[in-house]
Protein backbone atom coordinates (compact mmCIF):
# COMPACT_ATOMS: atom_id res chain seq x y z
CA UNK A 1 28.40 -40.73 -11.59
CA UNK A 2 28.66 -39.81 -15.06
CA UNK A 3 29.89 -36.20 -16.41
CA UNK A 4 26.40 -36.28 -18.21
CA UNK A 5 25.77 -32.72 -20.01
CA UNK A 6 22.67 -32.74 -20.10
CA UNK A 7 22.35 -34.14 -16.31
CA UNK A 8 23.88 -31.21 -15.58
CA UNK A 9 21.85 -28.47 -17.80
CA UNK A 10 18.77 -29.97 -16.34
CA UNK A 11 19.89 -29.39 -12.69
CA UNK A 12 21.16 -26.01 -13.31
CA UNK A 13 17.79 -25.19 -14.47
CA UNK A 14 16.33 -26.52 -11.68
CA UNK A 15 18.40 -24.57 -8.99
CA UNK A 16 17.33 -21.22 -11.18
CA UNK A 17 13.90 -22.10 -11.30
CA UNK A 18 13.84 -22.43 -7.61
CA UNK A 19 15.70 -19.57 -6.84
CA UNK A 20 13.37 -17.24 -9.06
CA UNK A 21 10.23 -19.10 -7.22
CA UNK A 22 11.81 -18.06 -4.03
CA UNK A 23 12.62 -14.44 -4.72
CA UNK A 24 9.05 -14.42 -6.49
CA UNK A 25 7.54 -15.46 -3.01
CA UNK A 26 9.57 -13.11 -1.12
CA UNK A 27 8.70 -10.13 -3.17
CA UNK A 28 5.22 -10.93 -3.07
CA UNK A 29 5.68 -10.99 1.09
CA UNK A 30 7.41 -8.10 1.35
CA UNK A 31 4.58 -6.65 -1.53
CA UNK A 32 1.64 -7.66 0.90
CA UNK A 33 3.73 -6.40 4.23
CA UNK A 34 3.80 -2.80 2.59
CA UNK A 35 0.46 -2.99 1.73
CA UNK A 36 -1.10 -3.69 4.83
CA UNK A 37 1.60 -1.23 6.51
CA UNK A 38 -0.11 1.78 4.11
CA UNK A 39 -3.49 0.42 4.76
CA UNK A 40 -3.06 0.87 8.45
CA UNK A 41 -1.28 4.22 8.23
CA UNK A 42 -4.60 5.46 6.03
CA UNK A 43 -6.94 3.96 8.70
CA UNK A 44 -5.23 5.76 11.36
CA UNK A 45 -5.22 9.25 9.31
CA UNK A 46 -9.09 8.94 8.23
CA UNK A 47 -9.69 7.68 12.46
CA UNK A 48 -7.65 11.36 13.11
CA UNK A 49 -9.36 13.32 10.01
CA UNK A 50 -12.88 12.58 11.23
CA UNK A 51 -13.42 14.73 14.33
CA UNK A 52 -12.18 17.72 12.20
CA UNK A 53 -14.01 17.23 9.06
CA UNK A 54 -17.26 16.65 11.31
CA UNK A 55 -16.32 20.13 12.75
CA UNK A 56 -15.75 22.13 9.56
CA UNK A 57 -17.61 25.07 8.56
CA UNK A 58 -17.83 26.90 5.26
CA UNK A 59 -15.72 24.28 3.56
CA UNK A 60 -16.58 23.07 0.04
CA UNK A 61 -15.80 19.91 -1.86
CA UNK A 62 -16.12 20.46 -5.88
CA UNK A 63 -18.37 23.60 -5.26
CA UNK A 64 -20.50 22.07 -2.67
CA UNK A 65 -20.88 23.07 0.84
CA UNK A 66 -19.83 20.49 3.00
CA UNK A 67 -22.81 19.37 5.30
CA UNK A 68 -24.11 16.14 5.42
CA UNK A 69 -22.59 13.33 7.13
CA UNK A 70 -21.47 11.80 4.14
CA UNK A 71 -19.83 14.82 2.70
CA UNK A 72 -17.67 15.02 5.69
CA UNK A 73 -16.80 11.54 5.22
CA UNK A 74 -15.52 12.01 2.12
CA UNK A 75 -13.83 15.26 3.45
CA UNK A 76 -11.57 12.84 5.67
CA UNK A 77 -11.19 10.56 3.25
CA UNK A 78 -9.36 12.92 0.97
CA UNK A 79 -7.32 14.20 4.00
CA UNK A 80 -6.33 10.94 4.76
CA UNK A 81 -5.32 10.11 1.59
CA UNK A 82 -3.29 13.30 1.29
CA UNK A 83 -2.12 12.00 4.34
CA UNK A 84 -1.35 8.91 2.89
CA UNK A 85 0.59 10.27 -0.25
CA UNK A 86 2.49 12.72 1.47
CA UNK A 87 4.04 9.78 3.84
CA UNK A 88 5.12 7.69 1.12
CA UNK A 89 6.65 10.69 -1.03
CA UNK A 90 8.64 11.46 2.17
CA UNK A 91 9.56 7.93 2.76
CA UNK A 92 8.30 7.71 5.77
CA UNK A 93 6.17 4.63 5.12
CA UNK A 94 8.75 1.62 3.97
């Protein structure tokens, strides 16, 4: 009704506040989205990295031999996050 200045401060304010709380939300979507999309890509690398690592012979992980179960495990772990690092260095994760 009224040119009221401070009528109209308050509901610029508003429409900025709910802007940012929108673009806040989105980026924390698209935030969540990439990290289940990198999760996923290192679950399928580890699932591919096991049969080798169980395989391996003569390997070594900070000096020692690579053996046990677990030490393999960790062996594929490491190649999958290799894995991992090299995808999203060549952009091939987005």
């Amino acid at each position: 009704m009224f040119n009221d200045p401070l009528k109209a401060a308050e509901k610029r304010g508003y429409g900025r506040g709910y802007r940012a709380g929108a673009k806040r939300r989105q980026t924390e979507i698209s935030a969540a989205r990439r990290r289940a999309q990198e999760n996923a890509f290192w679950q399928r690398a580890l699932l591919a990295a096991i049969p080798t690592a169980m395989t391996v012979e003569n390997w070594k992980i900070d000096g020692e031999p690579v053996k046990s179960g677990e030490a393999r495990m960790r062996l594929a772990c490491i190649w999958a996050d290799h894995a991992l690092n090299q995808a999203l260095t060549k952009g091939r994760i987005r």
